[in-house]
C-alpha atoms as a PDB file:
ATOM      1  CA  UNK A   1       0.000   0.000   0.000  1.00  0.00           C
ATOM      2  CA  UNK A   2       1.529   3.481  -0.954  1.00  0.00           C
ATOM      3  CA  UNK A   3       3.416   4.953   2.192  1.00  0.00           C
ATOM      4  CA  UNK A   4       1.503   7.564   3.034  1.00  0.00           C
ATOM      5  CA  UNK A   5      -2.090   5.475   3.402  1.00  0.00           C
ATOM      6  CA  UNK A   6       0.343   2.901   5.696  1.00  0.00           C
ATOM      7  CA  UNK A   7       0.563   5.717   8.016  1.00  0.00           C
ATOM      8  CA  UNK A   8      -2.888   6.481   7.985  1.00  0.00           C
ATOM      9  CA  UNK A   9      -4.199   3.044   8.273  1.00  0.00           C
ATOM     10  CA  UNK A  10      -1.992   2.808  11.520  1.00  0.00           C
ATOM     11  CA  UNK A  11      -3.165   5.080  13.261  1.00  0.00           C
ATOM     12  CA  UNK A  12      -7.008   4.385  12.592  1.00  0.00           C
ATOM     13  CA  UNK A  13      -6.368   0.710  13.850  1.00  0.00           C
ATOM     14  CA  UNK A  14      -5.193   2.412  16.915  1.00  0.00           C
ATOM     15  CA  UNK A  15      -8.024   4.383  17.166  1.00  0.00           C
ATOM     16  CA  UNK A  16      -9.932   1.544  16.682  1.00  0.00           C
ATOM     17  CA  UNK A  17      -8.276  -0.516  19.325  1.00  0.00           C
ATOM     18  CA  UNK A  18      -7.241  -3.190  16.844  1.00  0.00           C
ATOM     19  CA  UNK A  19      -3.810  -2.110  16.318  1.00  0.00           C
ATOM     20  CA  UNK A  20      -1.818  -5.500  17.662  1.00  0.00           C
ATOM     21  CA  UNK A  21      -3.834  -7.370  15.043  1.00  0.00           C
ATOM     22  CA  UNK A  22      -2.419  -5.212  12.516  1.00  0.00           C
ATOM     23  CA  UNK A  23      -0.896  -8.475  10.473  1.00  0.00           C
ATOM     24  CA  UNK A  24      -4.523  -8.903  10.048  1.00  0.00           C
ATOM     25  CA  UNK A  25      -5.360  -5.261   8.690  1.00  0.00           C
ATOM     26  CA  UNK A  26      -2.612  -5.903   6.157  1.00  0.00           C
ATOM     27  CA  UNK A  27      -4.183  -9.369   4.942  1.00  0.00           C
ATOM     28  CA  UNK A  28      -7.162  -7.715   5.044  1.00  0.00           C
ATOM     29  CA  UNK A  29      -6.184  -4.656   2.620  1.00  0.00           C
ATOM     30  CA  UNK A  30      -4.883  -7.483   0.489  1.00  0.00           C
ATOM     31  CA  UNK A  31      -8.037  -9.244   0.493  1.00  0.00           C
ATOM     32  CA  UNK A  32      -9.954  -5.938  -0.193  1.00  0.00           C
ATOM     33  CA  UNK A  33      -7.677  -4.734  -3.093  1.00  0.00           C
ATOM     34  CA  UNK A  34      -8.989  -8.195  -4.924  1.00  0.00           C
ATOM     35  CA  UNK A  35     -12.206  -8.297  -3.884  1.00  0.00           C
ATOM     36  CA  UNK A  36     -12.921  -4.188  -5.391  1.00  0.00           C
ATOM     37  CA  UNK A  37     -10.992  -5.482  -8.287  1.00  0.00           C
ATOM     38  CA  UNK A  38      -7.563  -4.509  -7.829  1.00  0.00           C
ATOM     39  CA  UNK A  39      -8.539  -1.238  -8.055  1.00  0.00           C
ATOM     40  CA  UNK A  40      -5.725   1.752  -8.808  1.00  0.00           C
ATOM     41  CA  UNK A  41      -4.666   2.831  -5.152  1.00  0.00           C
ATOM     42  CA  UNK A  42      -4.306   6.417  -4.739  1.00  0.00           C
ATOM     43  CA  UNK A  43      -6.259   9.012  -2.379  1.00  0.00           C
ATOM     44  CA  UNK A  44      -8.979   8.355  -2.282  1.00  0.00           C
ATOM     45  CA  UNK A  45      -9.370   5.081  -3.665  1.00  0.00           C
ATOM     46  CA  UNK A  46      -6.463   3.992  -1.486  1.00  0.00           C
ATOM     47  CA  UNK A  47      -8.167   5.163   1.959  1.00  0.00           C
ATOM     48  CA  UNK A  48     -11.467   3.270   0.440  1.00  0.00           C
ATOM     49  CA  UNK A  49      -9.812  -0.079   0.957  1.00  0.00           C
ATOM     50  CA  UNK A  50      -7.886   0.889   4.231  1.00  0.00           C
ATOM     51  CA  UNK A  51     -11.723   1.581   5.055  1.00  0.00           C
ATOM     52  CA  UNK A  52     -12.744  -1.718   4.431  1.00  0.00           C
ATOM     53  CA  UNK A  53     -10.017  -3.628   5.832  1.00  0.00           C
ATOM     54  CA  UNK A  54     -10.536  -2.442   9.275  1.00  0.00           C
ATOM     55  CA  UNK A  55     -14.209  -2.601   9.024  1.00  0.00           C
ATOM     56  CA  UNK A  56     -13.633  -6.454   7.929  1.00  0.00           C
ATOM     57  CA  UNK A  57     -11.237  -7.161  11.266  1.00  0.00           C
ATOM     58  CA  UNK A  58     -12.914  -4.865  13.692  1.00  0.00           C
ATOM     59  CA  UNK A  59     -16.556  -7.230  12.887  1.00  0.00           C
ATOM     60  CA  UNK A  60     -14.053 -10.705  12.187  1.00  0.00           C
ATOM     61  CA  UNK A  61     -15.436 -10.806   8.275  1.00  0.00           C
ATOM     62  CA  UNK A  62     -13.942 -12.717   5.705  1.00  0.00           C
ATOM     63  CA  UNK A  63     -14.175 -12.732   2.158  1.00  0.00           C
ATOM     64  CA  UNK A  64     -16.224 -15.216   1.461  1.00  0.00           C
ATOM     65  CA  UNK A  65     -18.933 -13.117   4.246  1.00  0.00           C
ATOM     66  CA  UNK A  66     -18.169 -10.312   1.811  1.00  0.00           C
ATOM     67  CA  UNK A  67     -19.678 -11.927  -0.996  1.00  0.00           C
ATOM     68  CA  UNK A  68     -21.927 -13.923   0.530  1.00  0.00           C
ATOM     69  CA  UNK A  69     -25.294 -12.147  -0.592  1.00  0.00           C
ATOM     70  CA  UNK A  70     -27.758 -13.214   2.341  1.00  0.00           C
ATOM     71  CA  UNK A  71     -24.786 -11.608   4.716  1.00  0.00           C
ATOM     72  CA  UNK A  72     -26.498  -7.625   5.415  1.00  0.00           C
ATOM     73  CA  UNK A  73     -23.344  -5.444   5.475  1.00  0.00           C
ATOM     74  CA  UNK A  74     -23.389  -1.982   7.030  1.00  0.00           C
ATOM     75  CA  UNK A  75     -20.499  -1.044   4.364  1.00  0.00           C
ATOM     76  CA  UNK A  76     -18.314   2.267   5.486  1.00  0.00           C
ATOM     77  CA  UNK A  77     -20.158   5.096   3.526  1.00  0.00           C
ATOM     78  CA  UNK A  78     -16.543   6.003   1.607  1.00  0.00           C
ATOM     79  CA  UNK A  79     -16.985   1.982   0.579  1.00  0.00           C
ATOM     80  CA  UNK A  80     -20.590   3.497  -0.833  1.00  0.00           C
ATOM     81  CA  UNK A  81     -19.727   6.753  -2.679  1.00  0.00           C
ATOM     82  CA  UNK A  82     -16.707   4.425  -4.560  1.00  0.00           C
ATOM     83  CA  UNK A  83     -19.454   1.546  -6.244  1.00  0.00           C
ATOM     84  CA  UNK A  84     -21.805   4.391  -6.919  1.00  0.00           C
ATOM     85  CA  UNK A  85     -19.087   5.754  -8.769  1.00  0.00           C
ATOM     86  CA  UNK A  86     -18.318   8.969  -7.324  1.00  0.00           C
ATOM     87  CA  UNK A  87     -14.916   8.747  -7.019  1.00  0.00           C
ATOM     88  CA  UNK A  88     -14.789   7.488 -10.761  1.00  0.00           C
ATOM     89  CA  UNK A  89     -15.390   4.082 -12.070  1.00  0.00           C
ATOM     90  CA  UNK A  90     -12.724   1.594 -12.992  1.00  0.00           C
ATOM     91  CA  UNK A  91     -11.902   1.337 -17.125  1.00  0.00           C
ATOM     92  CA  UNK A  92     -13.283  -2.254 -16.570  1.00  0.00           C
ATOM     93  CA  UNK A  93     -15.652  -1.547 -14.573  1.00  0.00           C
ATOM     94  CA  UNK A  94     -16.728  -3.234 -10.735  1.00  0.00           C
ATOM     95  CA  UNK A  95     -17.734  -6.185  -9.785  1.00  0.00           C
ATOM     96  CA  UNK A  96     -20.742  -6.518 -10.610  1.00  0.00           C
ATOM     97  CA  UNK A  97     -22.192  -8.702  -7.702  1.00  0.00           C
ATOM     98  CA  UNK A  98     -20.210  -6.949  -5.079  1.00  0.00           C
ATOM     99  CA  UNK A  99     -21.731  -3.458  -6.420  1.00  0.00           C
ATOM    100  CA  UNK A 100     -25.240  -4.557  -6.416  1.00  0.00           C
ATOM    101  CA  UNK A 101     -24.515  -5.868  -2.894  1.00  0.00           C
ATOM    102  CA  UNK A 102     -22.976  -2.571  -1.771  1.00  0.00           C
ATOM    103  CA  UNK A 103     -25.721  -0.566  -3.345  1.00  0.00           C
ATOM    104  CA  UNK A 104     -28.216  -2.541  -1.860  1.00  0.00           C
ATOM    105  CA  UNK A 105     -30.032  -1.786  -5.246  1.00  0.00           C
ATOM    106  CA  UNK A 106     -29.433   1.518  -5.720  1.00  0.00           C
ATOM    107  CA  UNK A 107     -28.392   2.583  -9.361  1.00  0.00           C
ATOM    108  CA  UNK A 108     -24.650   4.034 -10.015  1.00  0.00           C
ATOM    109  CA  UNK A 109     -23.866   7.280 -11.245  1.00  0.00           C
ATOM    110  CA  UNK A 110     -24.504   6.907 -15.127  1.00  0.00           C
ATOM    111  CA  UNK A 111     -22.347  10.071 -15.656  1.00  0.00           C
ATOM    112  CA  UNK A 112     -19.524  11.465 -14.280  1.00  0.00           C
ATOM    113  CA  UNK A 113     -20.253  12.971 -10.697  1.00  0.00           C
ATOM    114  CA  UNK A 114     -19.761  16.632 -11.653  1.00  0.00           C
ATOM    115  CA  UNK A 115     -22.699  16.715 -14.336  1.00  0.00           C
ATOM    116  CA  UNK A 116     -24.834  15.485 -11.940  1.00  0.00           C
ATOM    117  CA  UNK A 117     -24.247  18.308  -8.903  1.00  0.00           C
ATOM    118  CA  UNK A 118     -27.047  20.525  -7.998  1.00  0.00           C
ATOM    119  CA  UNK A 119     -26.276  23.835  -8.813  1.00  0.00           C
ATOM    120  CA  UNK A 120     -24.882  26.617  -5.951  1.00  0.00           C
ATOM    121  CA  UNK A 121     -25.431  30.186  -5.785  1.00  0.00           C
ATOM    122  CA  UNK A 122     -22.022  30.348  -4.067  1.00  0.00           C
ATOM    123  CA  UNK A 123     -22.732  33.964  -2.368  1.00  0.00           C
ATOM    124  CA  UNK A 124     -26.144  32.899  -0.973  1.00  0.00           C
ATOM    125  CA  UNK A 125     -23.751  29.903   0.143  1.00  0.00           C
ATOM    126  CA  UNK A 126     -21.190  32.220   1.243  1.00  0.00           C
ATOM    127  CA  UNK A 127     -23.573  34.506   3.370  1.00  0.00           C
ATOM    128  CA  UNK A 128     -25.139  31.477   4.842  1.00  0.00           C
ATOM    129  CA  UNK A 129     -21.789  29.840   6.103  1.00  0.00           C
ATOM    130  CA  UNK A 130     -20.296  33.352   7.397  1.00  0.00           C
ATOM    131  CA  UNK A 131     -24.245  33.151   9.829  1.00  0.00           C
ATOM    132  CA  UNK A 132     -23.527  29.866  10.697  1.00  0.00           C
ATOM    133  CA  UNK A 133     -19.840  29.988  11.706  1.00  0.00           C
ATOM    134  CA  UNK A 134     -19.737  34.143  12.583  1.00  0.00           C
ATOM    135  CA  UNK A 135     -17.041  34.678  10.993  1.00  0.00           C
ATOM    136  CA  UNK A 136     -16.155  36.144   7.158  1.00  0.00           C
ATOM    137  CA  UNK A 137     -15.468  33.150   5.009  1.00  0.00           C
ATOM    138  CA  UNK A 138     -12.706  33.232   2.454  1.00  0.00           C
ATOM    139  CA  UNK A 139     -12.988  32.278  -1.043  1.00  0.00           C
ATOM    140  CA  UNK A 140     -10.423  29.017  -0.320  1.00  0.00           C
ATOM    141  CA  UNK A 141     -13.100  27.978   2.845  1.00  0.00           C
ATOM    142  CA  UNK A 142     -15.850  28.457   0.636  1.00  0.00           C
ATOM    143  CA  UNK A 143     -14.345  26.461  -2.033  1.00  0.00           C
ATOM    144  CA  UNK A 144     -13.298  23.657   0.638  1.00  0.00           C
ATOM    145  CA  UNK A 145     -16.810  23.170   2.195  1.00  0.00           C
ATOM    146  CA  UNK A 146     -18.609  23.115  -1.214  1.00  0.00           C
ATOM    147  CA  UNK A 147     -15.808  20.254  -1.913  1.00  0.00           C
ATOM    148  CA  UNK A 148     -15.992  18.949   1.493  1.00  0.00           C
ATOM    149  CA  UNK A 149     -18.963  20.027   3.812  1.00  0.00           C
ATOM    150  CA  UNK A 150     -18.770  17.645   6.586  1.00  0.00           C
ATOM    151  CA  UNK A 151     -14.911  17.785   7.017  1.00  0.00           C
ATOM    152  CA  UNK A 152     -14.846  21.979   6.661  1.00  0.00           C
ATOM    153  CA  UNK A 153     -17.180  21.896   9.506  1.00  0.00           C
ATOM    154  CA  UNK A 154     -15.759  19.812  11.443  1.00  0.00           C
ATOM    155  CA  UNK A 155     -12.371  21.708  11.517  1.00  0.00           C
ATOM    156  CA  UNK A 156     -14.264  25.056  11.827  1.00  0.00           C
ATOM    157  CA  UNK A 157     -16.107  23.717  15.048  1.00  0.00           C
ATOM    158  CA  UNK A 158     -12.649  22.202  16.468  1.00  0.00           C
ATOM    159  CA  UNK A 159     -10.761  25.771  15.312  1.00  0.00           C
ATOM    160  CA  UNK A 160     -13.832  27.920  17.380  1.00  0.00           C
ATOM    161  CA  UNK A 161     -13.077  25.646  20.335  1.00  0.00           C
ATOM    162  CA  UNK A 162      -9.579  25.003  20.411  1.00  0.00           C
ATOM    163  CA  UNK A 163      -8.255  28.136  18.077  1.00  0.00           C
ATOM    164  CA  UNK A 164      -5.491  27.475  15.734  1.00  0.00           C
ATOM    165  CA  UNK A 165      -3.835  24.097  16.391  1.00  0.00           C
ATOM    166  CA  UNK A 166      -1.855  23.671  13.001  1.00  0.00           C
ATOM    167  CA  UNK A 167       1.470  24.810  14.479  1.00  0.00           C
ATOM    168  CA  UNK A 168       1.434  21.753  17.180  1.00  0.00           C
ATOM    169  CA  UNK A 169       3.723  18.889  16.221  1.00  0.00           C
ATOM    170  CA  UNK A 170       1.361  16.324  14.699  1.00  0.00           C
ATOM    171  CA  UNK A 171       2.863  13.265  17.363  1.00  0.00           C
ATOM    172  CA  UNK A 172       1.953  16.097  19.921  1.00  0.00           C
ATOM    173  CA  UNK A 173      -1.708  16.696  18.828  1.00  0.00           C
ATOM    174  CA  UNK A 174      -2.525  12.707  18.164  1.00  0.00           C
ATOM    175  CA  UNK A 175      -0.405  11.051  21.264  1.00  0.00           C
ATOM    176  CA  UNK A 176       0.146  13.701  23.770  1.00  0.00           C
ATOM    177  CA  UNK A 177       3.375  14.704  24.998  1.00  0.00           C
ATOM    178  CA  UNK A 178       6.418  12.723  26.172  1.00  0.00           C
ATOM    179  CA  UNK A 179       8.092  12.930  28.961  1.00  0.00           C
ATOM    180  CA  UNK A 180      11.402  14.813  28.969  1.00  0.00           C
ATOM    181  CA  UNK A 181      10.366  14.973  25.132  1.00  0.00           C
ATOM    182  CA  UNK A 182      10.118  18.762  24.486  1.00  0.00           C
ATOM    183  CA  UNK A 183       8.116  20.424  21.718  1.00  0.00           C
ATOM    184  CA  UNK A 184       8.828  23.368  20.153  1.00  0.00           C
ATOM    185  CA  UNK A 185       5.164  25.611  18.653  1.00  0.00           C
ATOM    186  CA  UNK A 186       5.393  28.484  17.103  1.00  0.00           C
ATOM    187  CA  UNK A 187       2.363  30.655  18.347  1.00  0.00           C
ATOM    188  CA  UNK A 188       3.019  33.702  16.462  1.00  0.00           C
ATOM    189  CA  UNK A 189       5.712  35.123  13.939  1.00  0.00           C
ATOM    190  CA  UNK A 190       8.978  35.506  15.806  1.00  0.00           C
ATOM    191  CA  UNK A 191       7.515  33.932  19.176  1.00  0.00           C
ATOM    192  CA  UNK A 192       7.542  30.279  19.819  1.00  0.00           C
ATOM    193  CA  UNK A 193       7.266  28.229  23.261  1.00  0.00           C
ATOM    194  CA  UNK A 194       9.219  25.407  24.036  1.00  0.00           C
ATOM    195  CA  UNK A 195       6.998  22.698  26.376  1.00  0.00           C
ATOM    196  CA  UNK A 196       7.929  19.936  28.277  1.00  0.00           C
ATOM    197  CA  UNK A 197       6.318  17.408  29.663  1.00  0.00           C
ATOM    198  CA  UNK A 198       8.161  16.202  33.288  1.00  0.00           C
ATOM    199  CA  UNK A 199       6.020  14.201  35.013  1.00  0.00           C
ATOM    200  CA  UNK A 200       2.130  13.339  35.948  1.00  0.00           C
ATOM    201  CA  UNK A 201       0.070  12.272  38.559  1.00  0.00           C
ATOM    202  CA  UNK A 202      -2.302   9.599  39.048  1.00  0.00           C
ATOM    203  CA  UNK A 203      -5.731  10.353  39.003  1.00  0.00           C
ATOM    204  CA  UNK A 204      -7.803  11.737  42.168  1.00  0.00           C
ATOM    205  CA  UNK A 205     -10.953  12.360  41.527  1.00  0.00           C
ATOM    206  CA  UNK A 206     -10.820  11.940  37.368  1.00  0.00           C
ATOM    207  CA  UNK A 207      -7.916  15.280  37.652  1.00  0.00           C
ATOM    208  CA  UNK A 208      -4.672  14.264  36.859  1.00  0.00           C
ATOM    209  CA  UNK A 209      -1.633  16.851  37.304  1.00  0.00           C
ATOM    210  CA  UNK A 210       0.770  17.541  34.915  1.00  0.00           C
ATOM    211  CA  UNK A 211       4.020  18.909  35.384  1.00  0.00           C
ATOM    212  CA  UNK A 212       5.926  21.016  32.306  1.00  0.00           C
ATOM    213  CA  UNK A 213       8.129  23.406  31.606  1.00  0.00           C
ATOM    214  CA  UNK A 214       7.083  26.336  29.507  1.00  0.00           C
ATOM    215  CA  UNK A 215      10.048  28.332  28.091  1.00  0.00           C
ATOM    216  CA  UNK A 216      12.178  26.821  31.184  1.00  0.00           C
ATOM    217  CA  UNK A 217       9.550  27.762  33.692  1.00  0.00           C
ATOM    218  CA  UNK A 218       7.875  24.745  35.978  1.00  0.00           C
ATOM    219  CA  UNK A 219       3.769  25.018  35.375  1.00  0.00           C
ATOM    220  CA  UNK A 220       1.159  22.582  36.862  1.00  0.00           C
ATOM    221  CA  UNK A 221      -1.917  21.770  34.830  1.00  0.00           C
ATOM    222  CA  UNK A 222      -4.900  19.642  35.746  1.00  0.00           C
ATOM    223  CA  UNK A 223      -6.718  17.945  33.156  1.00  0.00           C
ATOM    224  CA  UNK A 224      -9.566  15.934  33.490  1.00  0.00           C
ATOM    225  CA  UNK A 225      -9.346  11.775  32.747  1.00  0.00           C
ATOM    226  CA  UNK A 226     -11.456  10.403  29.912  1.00  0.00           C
ATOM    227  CA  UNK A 227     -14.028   8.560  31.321  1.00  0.00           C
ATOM    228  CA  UNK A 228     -12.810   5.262  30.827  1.00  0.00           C
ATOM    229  CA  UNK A 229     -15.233   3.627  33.387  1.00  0.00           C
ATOM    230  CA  UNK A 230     -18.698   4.815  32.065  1.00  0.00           C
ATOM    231  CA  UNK A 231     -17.360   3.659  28.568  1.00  0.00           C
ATOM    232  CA  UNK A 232     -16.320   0.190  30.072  1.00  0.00           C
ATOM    233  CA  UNK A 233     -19.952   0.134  32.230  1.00  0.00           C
ATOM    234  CA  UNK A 234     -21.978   0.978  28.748  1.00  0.00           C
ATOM    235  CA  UNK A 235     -23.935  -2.512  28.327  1.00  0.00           C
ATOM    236  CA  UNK A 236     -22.860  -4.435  25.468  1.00  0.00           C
ATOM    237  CA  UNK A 237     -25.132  -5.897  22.088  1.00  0.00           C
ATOM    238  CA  UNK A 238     -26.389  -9.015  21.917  1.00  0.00           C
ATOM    239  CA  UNK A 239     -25.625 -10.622  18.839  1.00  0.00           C
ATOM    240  CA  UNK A 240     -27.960 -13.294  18.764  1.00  0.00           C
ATOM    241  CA  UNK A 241     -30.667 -10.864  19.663  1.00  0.00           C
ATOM    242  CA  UNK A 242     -32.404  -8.924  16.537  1.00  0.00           C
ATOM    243  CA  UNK A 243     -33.857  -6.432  18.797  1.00  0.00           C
ATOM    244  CA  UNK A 244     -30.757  -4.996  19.574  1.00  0.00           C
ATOM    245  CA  UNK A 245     -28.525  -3.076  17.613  1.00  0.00           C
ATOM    246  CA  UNK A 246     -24.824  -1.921  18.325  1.00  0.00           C
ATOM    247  CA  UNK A 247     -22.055  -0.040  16.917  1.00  0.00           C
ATOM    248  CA  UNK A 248     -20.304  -2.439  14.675  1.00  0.00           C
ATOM    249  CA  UNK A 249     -16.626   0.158  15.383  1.00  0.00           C
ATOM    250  CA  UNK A 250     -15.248   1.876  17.663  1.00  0.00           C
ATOM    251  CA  UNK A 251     -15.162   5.482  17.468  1.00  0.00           C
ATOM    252  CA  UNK A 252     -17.604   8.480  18.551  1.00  0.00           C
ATOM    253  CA  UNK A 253     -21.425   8.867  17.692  1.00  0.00           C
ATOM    254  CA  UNK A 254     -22.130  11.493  15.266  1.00  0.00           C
ATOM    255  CA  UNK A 255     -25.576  11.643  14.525  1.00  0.00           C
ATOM    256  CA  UNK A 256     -28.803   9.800  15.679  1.00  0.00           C
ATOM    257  CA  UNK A 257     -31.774  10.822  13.119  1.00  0.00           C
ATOM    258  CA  UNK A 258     -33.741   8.751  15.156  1.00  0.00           C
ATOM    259  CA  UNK A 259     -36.046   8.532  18.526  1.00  0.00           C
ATOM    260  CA  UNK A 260     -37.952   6.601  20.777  1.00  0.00           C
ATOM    261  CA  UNK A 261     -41.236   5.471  19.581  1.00  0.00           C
ATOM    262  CA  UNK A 262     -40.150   6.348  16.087  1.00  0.00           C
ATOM    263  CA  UNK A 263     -41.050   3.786  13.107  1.00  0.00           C
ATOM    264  CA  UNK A 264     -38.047   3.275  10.310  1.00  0.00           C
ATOM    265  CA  UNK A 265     -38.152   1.267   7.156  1.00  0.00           C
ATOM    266  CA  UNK A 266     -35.325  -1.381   6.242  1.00  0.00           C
ATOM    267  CA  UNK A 267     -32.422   1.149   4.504  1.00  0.00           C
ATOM    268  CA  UNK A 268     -33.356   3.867   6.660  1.00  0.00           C
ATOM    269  CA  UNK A 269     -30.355   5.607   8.998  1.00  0.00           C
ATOM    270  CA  UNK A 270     -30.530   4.476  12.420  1.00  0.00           C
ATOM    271  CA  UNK A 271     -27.146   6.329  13.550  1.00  0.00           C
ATOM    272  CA  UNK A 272     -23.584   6.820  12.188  1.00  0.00           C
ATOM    273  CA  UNK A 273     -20.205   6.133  13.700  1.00  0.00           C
ATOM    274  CA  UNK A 274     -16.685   8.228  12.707  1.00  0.00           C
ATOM    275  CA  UNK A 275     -13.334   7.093  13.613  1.00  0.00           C
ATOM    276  CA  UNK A 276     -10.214   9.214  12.156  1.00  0.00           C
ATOM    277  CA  UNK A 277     -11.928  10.095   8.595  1.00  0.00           C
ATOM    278  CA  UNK A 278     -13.948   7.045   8.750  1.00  0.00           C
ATOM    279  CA  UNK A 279     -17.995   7.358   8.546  1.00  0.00           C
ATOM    280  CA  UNK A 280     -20.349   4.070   9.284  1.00  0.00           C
ATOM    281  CA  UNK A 281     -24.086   4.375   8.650  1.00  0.00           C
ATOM    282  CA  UNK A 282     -26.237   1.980  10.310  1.00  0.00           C
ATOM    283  CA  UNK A 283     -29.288   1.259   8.721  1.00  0.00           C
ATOM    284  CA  UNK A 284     -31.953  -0.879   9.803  1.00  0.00           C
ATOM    285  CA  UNK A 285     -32.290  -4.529   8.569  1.00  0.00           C
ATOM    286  CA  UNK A 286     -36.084  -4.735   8.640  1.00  0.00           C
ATOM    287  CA  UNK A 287     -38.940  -2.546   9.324  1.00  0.00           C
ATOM    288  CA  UNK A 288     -39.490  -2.106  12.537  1.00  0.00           C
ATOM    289  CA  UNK A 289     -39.830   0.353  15.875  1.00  0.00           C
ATOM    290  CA  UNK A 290     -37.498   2.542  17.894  1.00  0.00           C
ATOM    291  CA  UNK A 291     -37.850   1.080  21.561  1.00  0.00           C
ATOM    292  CA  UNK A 292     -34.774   3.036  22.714  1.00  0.00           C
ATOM    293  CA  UNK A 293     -32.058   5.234  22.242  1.00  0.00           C
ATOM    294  CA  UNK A 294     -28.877   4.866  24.971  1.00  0.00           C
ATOM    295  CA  UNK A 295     -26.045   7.247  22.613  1.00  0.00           C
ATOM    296  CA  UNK A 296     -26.549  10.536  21.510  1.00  0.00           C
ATOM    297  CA  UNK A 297     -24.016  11.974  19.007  1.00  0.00           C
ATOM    298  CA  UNK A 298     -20.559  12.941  20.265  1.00  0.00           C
ATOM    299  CA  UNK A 299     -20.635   9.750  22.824  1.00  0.00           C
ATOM    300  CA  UNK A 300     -17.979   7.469  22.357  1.00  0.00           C
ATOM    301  CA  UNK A 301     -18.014   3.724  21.853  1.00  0.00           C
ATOM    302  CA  UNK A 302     -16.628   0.736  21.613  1.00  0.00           C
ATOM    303  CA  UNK A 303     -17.169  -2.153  19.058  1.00  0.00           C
ATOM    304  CA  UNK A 304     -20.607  -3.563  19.932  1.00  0.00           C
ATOM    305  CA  UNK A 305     -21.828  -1.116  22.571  1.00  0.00           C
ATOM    306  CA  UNK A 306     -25.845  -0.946  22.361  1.00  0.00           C
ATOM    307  CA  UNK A 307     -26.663   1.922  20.614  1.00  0.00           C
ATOM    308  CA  UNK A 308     -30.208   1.444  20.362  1.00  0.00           C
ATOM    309  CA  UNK A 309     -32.894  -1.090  21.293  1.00  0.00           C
ATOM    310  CA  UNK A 310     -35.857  -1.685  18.298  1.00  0.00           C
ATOM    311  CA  UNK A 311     -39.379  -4.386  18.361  1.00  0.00           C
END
């Protein structure tokens, strides 16, 4: 796999919690790679099969559940948008059996994706985002979140509560800091702090201390521990029982377009899951009844917590 999507793929089966069976990510990419077709591998196409390779070990899938048609798949949604064909479609085409399966019946793009865009009136656009965020919008941000609507505002909410974090060391921002490991950021032209780690405390009370250096100078800072025990209390699917239904990744709730007492149709969105880029839609298997809801979006989960409870 090229070098760059290695990286990547790493660190979502960390995210994921699945990074010691990593041999079996990079089977599992293997296996993927055949089964779209040996597909050309370049972003996106090659973060599509990185998608579907920790989908397959996270929920212990083979190939042969893959194409197994009376197997219902919850395929990632980038998995989707590739056999619809809006990433392109292969000179020879995809499998055909594996598309319909993906699709679930839906028809692929005829056309290329571009002729088939609504049309934008990109200063009504403009106006609206520069409401919604309160800030002016730039012709570049415009032009990313008409490219990339869900991922521009994301980064927009994280930039309003965090500010500016592009000058942070990216081991820094993903892993934390090191002990003894100083950083160097660069908070304005001409004026950078050096920070380092030197020690912690344990928790007391879900506050941990931590001891740095900032420019030379000994800080304390109390952060607050994630909440590791609610997460490991959170009850657990059944598998053998229809009724419920869990998150088939690990990763954070990020919407629930449904409620209790609600009736859905089989296809329809129960809830989506992200993990570092990655977007799961769960739809429901059969018509039936919401009975309860137990996540709302921005909760995080683990494979196979119950996320909701249908009749």
């Amino acid at each position: 796999m090229p070098g760059g999507q290695y990286t990547n793929l790493r660190e979502q089966a960390r995210s994921l919690g699945i990074e010691e069976r990593w041999s079996e990510v990079s089977d599992a990419y293997a296996q993927v790679n055949l089964l779209f077709g040996d597909i050309i591998k370049v972003t996106p196409t090659s973060k599509v099969v990185g998608d579907m390779a920790l989908y397959m070990v996270s929920n212990n899938l083979k190939p042969e559940d893959i194409h197994n048609p009376e197997l219902e798949i919850n395929f990632p949604e980038s998995v989707v948008s590739l056999f619809k064909g809006e990433l392109g479609t292969p000179a020879s085409g995809f499998p055909q059996a594996l598309q319909h399966k993906i699709l679930k019946g839906t028809a692929p793009l005829s056309d290329r994706p571009g002729a088939v865009m609504p049309s934008v009136h990109l200063e009504s656009e403009k106006a609206r985002l520069e409401n919604l965020f309160g800030q002016v919008i730039t012709e570049q941000e415009l032009a990313s979140y008409l490219m990339y609507p869900k991922v521009f505002s994301d980064f927009m909410q994280h930039k309003q509560k965090y500010g500016t974090t592009s000058s942070i060391p990216s081991s820094a921002f993903f892993y934390g800091l090191k002990e003894q490991t100083p950083v160097e950021i660069e908070i304005e032209r001409g004026k950078t702090l050096e920070i380092k780690l030197l020690g912690r405390s344990e928790a007391k009370e879900g506050i941990i201390d931590l001891f740095v250096e900032l420019n030379g100078q000994l800080r304390l800072i109390q952060v607050r521990q994630a909440n590791q025990k609610e997460t490991s209390a959170h009850p657990q699917a059944d598998q053998s029982n229809p009724k419920h239904i869990g998150a088939s990744m690990s990763g954070m709730i990020s919407t629930v377009p449904v409620k209790s007492g609600q009736s859905v149709k089989k296809g329809d969105t129960l809830f989506t899951i992200e993990a570092m880029k990655m977007e799961l839609a769960i739809k429901a298997e059969q018509d039936c009844q919401i009975e309860q809801v137990l996540m709302n979006p921005g909760k995080q989960v683990r494979n196979m917590d119950l996320v909701l409870v249908v009749h």
